[in-house]
Protein backbone atom coordinates (compact mmCIF):
# COMPACT_ATOMS: atom_id res chain seq x y z
CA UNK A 1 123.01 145.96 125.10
CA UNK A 2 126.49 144.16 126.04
CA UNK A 3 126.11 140.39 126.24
CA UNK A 4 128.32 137.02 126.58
CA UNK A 5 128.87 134.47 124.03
CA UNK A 6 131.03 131.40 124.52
CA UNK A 7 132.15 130.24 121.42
CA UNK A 8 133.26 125.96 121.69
CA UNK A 9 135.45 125.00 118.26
CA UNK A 10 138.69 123.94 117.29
CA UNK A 11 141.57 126.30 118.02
CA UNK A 12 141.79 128.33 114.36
CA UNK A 13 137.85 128.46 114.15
CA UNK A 14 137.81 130.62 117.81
CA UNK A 15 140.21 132.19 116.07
CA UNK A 16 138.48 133.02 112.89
CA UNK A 17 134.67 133.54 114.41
CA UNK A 18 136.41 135.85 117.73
CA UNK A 19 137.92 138.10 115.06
CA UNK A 20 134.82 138.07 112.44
CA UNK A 21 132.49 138.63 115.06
CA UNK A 22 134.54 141.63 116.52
CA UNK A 23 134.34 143.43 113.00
CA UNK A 24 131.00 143.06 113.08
CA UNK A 25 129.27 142.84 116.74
CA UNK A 26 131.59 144.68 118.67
CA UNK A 27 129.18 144.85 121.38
CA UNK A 28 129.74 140.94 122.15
CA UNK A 29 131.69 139.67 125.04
CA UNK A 30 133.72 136.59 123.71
CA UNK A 31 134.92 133.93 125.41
CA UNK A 32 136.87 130.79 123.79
CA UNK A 33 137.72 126.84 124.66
CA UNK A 34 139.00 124.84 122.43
CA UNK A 35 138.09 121.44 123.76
CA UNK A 36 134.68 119.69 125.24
CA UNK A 37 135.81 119.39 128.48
CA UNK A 38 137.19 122.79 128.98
CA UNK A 39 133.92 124.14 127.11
CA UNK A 40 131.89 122.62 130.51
CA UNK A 41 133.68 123.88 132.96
CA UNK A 42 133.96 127.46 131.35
CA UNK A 43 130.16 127.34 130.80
CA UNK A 44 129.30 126.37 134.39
CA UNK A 45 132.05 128.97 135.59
CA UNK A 46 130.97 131.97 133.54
CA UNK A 47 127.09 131.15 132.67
CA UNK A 48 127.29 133.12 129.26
CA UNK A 49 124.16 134.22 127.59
CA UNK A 50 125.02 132.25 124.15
CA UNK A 51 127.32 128.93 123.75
CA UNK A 52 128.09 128.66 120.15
CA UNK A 53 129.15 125.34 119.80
CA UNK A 54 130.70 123.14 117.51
CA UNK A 55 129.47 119.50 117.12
CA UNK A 56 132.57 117.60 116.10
CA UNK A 57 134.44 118.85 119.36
CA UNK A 58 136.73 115.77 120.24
CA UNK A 59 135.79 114.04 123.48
CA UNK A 60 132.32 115.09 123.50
CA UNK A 61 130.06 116.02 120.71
CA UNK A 62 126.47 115.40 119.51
CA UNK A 63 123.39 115.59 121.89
CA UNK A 64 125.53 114.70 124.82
CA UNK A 65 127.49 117.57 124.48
CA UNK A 66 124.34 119.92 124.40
CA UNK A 67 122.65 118.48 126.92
CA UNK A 68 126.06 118.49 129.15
CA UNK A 69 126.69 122.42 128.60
CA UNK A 70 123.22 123.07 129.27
CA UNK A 71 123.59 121.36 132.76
CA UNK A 72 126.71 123.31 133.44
CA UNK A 73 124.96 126.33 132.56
CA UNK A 74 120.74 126.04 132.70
CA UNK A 75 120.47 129.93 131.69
CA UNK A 76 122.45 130.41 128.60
CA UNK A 77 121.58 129.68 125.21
CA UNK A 78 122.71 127.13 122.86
CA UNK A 79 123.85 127.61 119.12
CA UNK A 80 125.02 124.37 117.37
CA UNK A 81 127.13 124.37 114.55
CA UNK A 82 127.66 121.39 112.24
CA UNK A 83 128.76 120.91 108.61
CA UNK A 84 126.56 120.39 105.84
CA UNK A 85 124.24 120.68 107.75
CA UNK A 86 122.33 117.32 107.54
CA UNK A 87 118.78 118.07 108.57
CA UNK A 88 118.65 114.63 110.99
CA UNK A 89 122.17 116.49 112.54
CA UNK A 90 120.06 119.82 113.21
CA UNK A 91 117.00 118.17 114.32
CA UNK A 92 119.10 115.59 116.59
CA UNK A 93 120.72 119.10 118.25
CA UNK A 94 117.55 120.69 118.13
CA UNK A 95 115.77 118.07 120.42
CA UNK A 96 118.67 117.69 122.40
CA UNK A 97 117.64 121.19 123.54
CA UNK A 98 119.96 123.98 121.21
CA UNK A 99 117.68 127.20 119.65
CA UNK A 100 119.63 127.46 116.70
CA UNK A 101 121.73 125.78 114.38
CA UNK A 102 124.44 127.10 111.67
CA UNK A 103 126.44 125.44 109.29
CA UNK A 104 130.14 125.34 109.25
CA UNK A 105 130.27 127.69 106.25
CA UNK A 106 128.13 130.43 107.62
CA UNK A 107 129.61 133.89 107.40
CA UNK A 108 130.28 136.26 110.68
CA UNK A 109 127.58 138.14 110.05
CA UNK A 110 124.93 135.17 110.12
CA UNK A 111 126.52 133.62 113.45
CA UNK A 112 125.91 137.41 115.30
CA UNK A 113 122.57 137.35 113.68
CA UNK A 114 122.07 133.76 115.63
CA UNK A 115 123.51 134.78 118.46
CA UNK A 116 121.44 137.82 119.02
CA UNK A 117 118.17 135.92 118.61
CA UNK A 118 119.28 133.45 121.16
CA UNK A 119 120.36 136.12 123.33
CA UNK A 120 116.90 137.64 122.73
CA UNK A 121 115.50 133.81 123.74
CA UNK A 122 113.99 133.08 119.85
CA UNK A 123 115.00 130.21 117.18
CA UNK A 124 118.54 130.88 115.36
CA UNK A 125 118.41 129.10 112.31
CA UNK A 126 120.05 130.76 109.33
CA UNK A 127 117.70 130.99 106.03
CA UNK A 128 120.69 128.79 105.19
CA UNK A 129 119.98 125.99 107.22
CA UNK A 130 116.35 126.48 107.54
CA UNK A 131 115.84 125.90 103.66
CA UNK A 132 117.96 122.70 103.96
CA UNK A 133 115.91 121.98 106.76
CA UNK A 134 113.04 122.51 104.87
CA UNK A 135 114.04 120.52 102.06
CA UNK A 136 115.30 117.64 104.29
CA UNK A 137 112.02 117.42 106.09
CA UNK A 138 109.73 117.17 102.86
CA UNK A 139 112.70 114.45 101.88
CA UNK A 140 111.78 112.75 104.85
CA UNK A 141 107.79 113.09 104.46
CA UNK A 142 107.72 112.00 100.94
CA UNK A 143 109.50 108.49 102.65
CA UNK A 144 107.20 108.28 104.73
CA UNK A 145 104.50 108.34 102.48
CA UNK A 146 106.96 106.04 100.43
CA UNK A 147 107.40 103.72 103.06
CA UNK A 148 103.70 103.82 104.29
CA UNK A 149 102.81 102.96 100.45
CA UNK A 150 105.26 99.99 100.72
CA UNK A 151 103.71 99.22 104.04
CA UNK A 152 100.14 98.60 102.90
CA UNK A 153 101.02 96.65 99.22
CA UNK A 154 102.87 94.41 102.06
CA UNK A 155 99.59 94.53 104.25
CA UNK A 156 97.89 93.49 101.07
CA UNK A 157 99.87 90.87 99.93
CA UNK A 158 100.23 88.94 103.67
CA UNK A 159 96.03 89.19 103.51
CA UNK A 160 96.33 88.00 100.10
CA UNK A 161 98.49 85.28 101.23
CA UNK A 162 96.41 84.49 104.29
CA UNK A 163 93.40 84.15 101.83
CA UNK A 164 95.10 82.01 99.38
CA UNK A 165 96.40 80.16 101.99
CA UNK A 166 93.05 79.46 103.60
CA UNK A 167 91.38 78.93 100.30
CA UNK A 168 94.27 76.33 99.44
CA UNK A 169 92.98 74.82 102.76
CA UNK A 170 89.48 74.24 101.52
CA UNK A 171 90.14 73.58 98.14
CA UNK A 172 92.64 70.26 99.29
CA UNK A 173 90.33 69.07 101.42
CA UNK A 174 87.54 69.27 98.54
CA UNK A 175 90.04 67.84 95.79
CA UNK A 176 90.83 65.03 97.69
CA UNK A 177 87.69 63.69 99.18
CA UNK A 178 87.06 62.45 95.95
CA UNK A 179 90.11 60.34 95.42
CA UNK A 180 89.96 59.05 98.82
CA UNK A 181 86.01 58.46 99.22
CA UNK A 182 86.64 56.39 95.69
CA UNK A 183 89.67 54.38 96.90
CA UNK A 184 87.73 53.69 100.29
CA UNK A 185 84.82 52.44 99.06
CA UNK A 186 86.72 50.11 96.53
CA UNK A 187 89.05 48.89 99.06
CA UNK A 188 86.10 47.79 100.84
CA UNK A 189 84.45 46.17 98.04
CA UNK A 190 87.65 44.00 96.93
CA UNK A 191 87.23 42.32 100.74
CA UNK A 192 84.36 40.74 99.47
CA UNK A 193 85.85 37.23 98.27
CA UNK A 194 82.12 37.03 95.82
CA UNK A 195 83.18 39.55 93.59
CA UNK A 196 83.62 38.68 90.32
CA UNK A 197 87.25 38.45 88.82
CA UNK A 198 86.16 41.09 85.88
CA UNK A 199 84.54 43.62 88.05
CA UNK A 200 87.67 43.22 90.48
CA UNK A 201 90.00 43.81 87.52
CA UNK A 202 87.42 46.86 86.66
CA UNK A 203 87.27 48.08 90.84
CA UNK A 204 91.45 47.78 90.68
CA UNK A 205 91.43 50.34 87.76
CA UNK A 206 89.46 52.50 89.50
CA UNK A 207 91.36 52.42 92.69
CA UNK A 208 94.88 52.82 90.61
CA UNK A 209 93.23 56.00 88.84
CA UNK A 210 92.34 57.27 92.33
CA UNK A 211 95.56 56.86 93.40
CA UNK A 212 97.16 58.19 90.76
CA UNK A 213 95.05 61.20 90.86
CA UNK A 214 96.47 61.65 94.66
CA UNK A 215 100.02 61.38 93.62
CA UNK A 216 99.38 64.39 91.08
CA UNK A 217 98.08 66.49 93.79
CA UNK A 218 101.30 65.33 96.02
CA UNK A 219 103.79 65.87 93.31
CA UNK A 220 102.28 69.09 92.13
CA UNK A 221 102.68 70.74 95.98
CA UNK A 222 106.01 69.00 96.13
CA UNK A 223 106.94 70.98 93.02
CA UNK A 224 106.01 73.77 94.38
CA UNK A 225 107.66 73.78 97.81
CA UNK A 226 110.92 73.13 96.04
CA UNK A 227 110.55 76.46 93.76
CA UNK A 228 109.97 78.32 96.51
CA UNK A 229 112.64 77.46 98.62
CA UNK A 230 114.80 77.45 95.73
CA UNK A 231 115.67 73.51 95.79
CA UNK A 232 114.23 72.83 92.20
CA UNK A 233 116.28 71.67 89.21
CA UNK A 234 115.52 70.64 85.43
CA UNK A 235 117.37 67.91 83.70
CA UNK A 236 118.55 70.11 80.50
CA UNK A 237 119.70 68.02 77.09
CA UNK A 238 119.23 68.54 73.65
CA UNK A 239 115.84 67.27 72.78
CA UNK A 240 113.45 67.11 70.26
CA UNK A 241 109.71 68.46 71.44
CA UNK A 242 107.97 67.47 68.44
CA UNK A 243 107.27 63.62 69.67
CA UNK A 244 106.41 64.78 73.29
CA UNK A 245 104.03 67.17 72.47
CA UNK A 246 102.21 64.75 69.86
CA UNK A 247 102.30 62.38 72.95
CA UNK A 248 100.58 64.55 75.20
CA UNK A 249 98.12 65.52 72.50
CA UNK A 250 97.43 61.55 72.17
CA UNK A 251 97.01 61.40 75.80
CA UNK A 252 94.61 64.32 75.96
CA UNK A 253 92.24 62.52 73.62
CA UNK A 254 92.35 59.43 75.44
CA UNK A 255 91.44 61.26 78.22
CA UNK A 256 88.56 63.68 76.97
CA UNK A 257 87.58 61.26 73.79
CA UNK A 258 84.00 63.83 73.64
CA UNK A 259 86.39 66.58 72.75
CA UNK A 260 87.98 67.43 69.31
CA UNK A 261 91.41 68.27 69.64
CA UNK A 262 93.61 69.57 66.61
CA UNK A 263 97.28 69.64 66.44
CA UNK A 264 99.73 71.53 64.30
CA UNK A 265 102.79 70.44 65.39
CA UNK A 266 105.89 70.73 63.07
CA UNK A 267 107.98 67.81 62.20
CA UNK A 268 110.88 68.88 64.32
CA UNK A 269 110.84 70.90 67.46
CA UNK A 270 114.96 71.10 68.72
CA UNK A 271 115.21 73.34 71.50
CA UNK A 272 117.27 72.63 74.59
CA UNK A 273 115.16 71.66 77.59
CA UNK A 274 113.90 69.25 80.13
CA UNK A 275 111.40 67.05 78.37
CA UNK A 276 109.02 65.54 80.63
CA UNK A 277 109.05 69.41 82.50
CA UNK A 278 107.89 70.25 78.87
CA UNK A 279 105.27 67.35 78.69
CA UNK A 280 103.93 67.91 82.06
CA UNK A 281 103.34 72.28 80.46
CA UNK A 282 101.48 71.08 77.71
CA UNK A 283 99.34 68.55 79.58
CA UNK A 284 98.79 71.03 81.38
CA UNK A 285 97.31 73.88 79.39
CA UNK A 286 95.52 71.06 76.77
CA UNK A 287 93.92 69.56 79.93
CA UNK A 288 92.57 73.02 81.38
CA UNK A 289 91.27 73.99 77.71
CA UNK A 290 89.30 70.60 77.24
CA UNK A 291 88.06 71.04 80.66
CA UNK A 292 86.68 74.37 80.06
CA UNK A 293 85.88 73.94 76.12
CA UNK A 294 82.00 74.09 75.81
CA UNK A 295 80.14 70.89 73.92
CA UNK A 296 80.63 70.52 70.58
CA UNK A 297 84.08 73.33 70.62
CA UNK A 298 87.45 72.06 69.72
CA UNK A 299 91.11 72.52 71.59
CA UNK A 300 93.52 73.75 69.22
CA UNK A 301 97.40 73.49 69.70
CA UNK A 302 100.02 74.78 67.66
CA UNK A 303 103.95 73.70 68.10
CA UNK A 304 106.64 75.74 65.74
CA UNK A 305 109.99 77.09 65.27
CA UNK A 306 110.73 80.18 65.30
CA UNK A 307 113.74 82.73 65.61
CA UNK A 308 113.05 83.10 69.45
CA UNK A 309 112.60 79.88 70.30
CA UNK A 310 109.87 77.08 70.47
CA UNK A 311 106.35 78.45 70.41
CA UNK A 312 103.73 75.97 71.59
CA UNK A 313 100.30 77.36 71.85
CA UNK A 314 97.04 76.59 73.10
CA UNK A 315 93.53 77.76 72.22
CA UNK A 316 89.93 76.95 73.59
CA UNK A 317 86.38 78.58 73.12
CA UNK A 318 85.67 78.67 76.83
CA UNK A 319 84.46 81.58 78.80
CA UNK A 320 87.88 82.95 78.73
CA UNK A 321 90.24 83.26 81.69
CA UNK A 322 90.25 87.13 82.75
CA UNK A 323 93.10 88.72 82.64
CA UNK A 324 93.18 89.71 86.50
CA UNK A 325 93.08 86.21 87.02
CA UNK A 326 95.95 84.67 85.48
CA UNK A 327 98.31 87.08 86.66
CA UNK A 328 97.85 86.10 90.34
CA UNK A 329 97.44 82.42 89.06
CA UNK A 330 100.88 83.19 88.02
CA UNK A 331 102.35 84.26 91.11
CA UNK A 332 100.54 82.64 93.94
CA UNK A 333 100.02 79.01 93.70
CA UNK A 334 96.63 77.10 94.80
CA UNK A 335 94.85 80.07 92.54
CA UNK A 336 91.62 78.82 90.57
CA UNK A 337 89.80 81.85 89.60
CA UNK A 338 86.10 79.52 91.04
CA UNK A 339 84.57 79.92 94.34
CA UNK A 340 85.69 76.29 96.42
CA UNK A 341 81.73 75.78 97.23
CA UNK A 342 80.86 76.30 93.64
CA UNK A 343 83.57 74.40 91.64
CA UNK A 344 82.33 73.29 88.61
CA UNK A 345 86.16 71.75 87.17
CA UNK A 346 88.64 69.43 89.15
CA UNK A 347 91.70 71.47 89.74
CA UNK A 348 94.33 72.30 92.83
CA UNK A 349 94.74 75.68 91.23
CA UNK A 350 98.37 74.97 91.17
CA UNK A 351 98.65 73.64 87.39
CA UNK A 352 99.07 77.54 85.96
CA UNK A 353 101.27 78.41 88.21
CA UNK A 354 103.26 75.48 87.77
CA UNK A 355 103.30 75.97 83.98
CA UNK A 356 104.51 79.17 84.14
CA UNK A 357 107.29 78.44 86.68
CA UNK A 358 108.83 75.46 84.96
CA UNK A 359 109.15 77.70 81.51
CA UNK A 360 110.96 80.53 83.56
CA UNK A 361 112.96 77.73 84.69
CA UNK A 362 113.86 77.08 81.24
CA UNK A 363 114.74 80.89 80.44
CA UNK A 364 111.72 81.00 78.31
CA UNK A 365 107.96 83.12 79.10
CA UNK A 366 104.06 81.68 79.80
CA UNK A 367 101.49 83.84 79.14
CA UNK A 368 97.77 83.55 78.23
CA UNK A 369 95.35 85.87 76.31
CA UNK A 370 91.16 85.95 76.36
CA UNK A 371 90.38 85.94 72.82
CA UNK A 372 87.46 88.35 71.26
CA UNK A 373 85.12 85.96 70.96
CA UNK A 374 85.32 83.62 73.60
CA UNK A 375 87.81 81.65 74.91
CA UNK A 376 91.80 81.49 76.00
CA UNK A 377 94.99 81.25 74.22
CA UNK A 378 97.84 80.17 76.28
CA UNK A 379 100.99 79.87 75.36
CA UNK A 380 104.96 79.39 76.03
CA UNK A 381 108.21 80.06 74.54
CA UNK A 382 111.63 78.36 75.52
CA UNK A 383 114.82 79.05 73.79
CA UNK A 384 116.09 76.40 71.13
CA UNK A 385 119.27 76.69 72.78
CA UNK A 386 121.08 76.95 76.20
CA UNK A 387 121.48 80.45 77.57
CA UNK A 388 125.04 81.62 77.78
CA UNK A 389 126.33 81.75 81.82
CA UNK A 390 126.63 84.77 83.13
CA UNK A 391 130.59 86.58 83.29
CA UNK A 392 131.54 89.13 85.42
CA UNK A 393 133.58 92.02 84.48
CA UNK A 394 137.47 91.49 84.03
């Protein structure tokens, strides 16, 4: 059976596919136009049965150019061609309303295969195109599953945040109700002209303890608003560690005299860093093992020189911070690893974080390790010497 095909392409492709397609279809009436415009108005004038039409057409091409020959002619039959093909390009003409799609590079015998299954009103797609097709649509599935993936480890981390966030909430308000029921109650006290000058000069201490104790938890979310929003800098200089570490040791045991803490801190610690960054580290870590070193257990710190740097590590015989814990006290600040209601330990939960942040600031690594048989090891390493800047290729 005799049928019409319009074939829409540049001037040597009607060329080329009129000749092919008369070696091997004789039975096909072809027409030709060689431009979008003339491609309408010779569908609408002669209604073929097929429109074979290519997508790159100047003037007109894509969906709109589908969509406009199949309003010029409702009853015929359209066959896109395309390079490649891209499968977004054949499902794009597909939905646009075509029944078949063939790439650029398809032989004569493949486009009169396409054109008789039009012409026979079923799907033209080439095994050609149909396996890229096929390939391009599990491509696009196994994104979407890609993207859906992405999608909930984001939905995770915003609840995450939300939760941290909230907890932060409730843990402030607990941390400093302390503080500021302490510095209340003493301001109230000193209006009392009767109280004696030595428990005023005791009361004062207090309050200037409390106070400083606020002024920690101010600085320390400070600090932390500045990392995030990138506005944080250390003061870098060759420095010595070795006196500011045995400082914060002596500190320490001013400040927890009931526990035992011993030092092994070499004579010399040169590295190249911000030294009251590095002080605030170490106060840091000794001050969370002391707090969660059992009666009777000592703190252990070690400070050394070695190849990679300065290596200051310490060790208590706690309960032993899991794992689990310390990584997302690393990333997220206000991150205790205790339930707010049951806190048994004074603590923001930003101190780890902190820690960690101000040694990457230094180039160097924080990381902590439950021991066997009981207890944490924490420890950082921050290079001896200034990192190189960074060059860019000549």
């Amino acid at each position: 059976m005799s049928f019409t095909v319009l074939l829409c392409d540049s001037a040597d492709e009607v060329t080329r596919l009129r000749h092919d397609l008369a070696a091997v279809a004789p039975d096909i009436e072809v027409d030709v136009a060689i431009d979008a415009v003339r491609a309408v108005e010779t569908a609408a004038r002669t209604r073929p049965d097929v429109i074979v039409c290519s997508l790159g057409l100047e003037g007109l091409g894509g969906r709109s150019f589908i969509r406009r020959l199949l309003d010029s002619s409702p009853s015929s039959s359209v066959v896109a061609r395309g390079e490649g093909p891209d499968p977004a390009q054949v499902a794009s003409a597909l939905t646009a309303g075509a029944v078949g799609f063939l790439g650029t590079d398809e032989p004569a015998a493949a486009v009169a295969r396409a054109v008789r299954a039009a012409a026979a009103g079923g799907v033209a797609l080439s095994p050609a195109t149909a396996t890229r097709l096929a390939v391009g649509l599990d491509d696009a599935d196994e994104h979407v599953r890609s993207l859906e993936a992405q999608l909930a480890e984001l939905r995770t981390t915003v609840e995450r945040g939300t939760s941290s966030k909230a907890d932060f909430l409730a843990n402030i308000s607990h941390e400093l109700r302390t503080p500021v029921t302490v510095a209340k109650g003493i301001a109230y006290v000193l209006k009392n002209p009767s109280v004696p000058e030595h428990e005023r000069a005791e009361f004062l201490h207090q309050l200037q303890t409390s106070l400083d104790k606020l002024m920690r938890i101010v600085d320390e979310i400070i600090t932390v608003a500045e990392l995030e929003r990138g506005a944080f800098e250390l003061q870098l200089e060759a420095v010595d560690l070795a006196p500011i570490v045995e400082q914060a040791v002596q500190d320490v045991r001013e400040r927890y005299d009931a526990v035992e803490v011993i030092a092994e801190i070499a004579p010399t610690l040169p590295a190249v860093a911000d030294g009251p960054r590095v002080s605030e580290v170490v106060l840091e870590l000794l001050d969370n093992a002391c707090r969660y070193s059992p009666p009777g257990a000592p703190v252990e710190i070690s400070a050394r020189s070695l190849s990679e740097g300065v290596v200051i590590a310490v060790t208590d015989r706690g309960e032993g911070l899991d794992r689990a814990v310390a990584a997302q006290s690393f990333e997220e600040p206000f991150t205790t690893g205790e339930g707010t209601l049951r806190k048994e330990k004074a603590g923001v939960g930003v101190g780890l974080h902190l820690a960690r942040q101000m040694i990457v600031e230094h180039g160097g690594i924080l990381w902590t390790d439950p021991l066997p048989g009981g207890g944490t090891r924490a420890a950082f390493c921050i290079p001896d010497r200034e990192a190189p800047a960074a060059t860019g290729a000549a």
